[in-house]
N, C-alpha and C. Protein backbone atom coordinates (compact mmCIF):
# COMPACT_ATOMS: atom_id res chain seq x y z
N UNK A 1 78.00 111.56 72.83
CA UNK A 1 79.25 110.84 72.80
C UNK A 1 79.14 109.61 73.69
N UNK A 2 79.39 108.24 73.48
CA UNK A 2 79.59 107.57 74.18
C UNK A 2 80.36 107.13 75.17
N UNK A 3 80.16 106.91 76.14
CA UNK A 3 81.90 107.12 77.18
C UNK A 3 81.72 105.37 77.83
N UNK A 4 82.56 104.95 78.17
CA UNK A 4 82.98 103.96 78.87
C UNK A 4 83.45 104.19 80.20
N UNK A 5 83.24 103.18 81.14
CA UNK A 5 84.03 103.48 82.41
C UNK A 5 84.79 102.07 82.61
N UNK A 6 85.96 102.77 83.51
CA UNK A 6 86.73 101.37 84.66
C UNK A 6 86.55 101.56 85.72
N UNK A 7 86.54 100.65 86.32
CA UNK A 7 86.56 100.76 87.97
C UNK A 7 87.20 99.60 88.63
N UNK A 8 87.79 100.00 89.74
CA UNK A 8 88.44 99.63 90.60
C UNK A 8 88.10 99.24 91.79
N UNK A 9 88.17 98.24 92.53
CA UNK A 9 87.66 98.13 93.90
C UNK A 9 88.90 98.17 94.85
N UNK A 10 89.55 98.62 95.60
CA UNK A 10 90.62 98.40 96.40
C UNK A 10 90.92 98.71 97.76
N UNK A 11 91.38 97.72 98.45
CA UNK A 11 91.22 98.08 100.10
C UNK A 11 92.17 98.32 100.79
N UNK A 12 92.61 98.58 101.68
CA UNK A 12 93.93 99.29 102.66
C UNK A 12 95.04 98.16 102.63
N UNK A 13 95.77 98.38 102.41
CA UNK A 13 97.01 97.30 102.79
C UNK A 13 96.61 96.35 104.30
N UNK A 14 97.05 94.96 103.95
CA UNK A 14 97.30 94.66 105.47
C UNK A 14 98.37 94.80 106.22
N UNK A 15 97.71 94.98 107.82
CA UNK A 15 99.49 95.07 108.40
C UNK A 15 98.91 94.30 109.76
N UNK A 16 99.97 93.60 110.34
CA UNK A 16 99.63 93.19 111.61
C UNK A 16 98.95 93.52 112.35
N UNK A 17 99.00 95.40 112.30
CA UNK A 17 98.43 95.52 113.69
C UNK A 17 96.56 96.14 113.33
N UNK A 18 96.32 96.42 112.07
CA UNK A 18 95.07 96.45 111.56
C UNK A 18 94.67 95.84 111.18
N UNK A 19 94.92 94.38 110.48
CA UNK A 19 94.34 93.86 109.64
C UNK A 19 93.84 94.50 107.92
N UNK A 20 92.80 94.05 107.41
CA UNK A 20 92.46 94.37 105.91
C UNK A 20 91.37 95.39 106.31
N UNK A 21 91.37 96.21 105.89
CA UNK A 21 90.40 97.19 106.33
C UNK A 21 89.01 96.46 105.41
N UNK A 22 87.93 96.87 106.08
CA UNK A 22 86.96 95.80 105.87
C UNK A 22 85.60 96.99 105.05
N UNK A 23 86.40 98.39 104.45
CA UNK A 23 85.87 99.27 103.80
C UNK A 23 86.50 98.88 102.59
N UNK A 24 86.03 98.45 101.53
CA UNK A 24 86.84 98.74 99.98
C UNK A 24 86.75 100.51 99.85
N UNK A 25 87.46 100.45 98.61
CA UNK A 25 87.53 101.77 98.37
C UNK A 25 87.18 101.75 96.42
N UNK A 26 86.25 102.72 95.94
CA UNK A 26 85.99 102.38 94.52
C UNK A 26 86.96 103.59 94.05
N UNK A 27 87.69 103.04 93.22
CA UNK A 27 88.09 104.12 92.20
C UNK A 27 88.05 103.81 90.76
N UNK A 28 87.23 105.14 90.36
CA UNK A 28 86.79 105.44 89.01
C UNK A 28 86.85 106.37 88.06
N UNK A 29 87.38 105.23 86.93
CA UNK A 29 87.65 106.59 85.62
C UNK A 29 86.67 106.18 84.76
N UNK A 30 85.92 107.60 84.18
CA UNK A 30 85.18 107.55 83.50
C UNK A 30 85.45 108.56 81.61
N UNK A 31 85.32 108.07 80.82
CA UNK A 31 85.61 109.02 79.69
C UNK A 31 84.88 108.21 78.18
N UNK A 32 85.49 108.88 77.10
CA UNK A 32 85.24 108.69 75.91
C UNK A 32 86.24 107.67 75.48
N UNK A 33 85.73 106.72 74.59
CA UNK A 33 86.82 105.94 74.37
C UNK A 33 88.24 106.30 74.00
N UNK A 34 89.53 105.56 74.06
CA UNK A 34 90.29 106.24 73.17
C UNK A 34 91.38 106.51 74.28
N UNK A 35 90.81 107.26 74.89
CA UNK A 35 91.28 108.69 76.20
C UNK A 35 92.75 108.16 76.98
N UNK A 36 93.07 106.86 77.35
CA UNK A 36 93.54 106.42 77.98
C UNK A 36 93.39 105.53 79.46
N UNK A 37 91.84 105.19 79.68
CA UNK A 37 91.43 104.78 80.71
C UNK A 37 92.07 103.34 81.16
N UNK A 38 92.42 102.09 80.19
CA UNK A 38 92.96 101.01 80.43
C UNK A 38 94.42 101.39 81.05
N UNK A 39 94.89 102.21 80.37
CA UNK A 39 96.68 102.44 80.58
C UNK A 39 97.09 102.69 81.85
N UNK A 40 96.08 103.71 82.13
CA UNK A 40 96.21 104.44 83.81
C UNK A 40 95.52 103.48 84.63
N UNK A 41 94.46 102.58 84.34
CA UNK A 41 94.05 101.27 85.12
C UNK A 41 95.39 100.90 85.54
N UNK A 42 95.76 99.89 84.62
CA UNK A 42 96.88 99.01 84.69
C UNK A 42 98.30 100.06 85.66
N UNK A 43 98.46 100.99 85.43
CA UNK A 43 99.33 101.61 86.08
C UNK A 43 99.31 102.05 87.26
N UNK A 44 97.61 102.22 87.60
CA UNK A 44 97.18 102.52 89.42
C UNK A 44 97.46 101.14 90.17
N UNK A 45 96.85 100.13 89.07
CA UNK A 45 96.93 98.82 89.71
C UNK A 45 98.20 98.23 90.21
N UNK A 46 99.30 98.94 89.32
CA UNK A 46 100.43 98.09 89.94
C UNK A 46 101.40 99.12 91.04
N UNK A 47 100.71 100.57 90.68
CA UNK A 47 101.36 100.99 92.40
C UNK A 47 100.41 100.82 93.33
N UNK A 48 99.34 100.41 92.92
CA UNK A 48 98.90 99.88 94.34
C UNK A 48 98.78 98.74 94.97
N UNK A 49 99.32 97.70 93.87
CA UNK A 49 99.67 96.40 94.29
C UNK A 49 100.79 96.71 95.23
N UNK A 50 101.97 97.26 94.63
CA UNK A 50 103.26 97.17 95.20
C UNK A 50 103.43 97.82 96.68
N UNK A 51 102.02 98.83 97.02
CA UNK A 51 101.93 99.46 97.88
C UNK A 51 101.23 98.67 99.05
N UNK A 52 101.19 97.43 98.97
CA UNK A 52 100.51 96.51 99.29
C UNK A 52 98.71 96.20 99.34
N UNK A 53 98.38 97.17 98.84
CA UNK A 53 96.45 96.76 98.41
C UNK A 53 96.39 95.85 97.77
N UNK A 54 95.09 95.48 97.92
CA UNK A 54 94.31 94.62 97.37
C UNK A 54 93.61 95.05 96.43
N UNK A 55 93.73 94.83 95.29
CA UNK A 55 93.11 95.31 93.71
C UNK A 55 92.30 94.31 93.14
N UNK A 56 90.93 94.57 93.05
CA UNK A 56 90.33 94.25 91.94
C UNK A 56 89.93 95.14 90.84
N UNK A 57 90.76 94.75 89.72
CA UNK A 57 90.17 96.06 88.52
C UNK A 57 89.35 95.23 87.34
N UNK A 58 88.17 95.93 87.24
CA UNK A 58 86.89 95.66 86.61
C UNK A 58 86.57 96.85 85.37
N UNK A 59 85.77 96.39 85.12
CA UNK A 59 85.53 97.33 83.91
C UNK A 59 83.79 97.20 83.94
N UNK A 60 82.71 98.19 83.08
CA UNK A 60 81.60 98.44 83.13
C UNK A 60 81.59 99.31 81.73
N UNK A 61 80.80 98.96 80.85
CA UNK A 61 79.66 97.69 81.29
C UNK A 61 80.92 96.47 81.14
N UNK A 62 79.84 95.53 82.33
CA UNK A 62 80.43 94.10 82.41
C UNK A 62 81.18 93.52 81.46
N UNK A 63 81.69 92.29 81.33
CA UNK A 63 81.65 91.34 80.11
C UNK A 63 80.67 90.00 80.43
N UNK A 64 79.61 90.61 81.04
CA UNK A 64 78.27 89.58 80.95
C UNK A 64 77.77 89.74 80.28
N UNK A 65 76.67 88.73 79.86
CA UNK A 65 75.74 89.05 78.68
C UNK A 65 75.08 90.18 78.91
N UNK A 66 74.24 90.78 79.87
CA UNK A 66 73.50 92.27 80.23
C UNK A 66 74.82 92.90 79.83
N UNK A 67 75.95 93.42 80.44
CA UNK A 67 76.96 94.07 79.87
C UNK A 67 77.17 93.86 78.51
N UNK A 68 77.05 92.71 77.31
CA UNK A 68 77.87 92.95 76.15
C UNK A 68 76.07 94.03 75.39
N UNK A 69 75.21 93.32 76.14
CA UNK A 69 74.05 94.07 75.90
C UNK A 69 74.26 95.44 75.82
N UNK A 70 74.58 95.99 76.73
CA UNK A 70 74.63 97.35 77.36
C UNK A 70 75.74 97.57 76.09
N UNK A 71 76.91 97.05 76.03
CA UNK A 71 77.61 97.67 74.66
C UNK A 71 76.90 97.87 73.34
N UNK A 72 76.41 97.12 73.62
CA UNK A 72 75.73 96.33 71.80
C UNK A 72 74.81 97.68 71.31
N UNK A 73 73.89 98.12 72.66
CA UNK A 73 73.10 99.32 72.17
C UNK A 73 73.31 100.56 73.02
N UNK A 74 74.55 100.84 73.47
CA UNK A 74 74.95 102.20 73.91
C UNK A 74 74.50 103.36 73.28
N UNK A 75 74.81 103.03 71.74
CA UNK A 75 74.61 104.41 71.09
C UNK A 75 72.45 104.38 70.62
N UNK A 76 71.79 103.13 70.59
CA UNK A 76 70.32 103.45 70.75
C UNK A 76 69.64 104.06 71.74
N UNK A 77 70.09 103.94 72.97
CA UNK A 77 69.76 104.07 74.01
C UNK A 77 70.30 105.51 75.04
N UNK A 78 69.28 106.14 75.59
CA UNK A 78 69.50 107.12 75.61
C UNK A 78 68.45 107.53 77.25
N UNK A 79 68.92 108.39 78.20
CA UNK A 79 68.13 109.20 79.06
C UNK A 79 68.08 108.23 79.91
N UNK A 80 66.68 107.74 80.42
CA UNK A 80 66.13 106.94 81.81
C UNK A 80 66.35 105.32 80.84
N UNK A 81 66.04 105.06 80.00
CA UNK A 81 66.25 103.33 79.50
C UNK A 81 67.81 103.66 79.59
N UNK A 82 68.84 104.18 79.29
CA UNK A 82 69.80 103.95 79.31
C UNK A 82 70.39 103.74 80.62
N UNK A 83 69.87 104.56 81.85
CA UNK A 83 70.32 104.64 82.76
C UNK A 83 69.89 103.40 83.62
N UNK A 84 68.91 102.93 82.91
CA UNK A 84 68.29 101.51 83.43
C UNK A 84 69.02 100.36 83.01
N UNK A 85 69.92 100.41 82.40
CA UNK A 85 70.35 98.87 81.35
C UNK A 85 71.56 99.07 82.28
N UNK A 86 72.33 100.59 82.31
CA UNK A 86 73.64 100.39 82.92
C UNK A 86 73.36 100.05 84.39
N UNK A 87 72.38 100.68 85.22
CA UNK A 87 72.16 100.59 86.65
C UNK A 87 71.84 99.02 86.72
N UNK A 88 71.99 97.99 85.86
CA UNK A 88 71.06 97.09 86.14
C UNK A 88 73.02 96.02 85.81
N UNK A 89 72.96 96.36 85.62
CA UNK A 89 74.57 95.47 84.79
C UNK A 89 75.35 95.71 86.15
N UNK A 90 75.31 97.14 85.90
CA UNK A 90 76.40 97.18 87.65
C UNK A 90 75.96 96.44 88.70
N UNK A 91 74.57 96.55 88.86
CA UNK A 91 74.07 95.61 90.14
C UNK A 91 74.63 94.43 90.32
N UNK A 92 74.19 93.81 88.72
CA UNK A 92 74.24 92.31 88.58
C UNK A 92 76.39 92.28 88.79
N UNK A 93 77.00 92.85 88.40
CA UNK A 93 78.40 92.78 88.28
C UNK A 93 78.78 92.67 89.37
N UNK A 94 77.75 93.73 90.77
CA UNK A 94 78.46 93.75 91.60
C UNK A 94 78.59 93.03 92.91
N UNK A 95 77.06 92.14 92.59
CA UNK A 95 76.89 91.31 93.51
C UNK A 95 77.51 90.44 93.02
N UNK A 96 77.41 89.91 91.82
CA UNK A 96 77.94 88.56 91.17
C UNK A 96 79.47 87.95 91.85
């Protein structure tokens, strides 16, 4: 089955007397298409906007070219090459 993931990067609210906490925090849903993963994105994202975090919500594979790659042959690809195309997209996504 092919599954897709989202992910989230998000960090502590600021407040005067801490500042931005300088740990992100990843949160991740992972599933089969279909499932509901965008809906509950969009819905973490905005209580945790309102909660005052800082949200970046991303998705994987990318929408880079290695990512539309990584879509294009999800279902050829399989075991250690597969795990190589995705490990390699996230890198590039996440430094980028």
């Amino acid at each position: 089955m092919c599954t897709s993931t989202r992910t989230w990067l998000c960090t502590q609210p600021h407040t005067p007397t801490t500042g931005v906490d300088p740990s992100p925090r990843w949160i991740t849903s992972d599933g089969p298409s279909g499932i509901g993963k965008t809906t509950t994105a969009a819905a973490l994202e905005r209580v945790l906007t309102a909660e005052g975090h800082h949200v970046l919500r991303t998705q994987q594979p990318s929408r880079s070219p290695l990512g539309a790659y990584v879509r294009h042959t999800l279902r050829t690809l399989d075991g250690l090459s597969l795990a190589c195309v995705i490990t390699a997209d996230r890198y590039q996504h996440v430094h980028s």
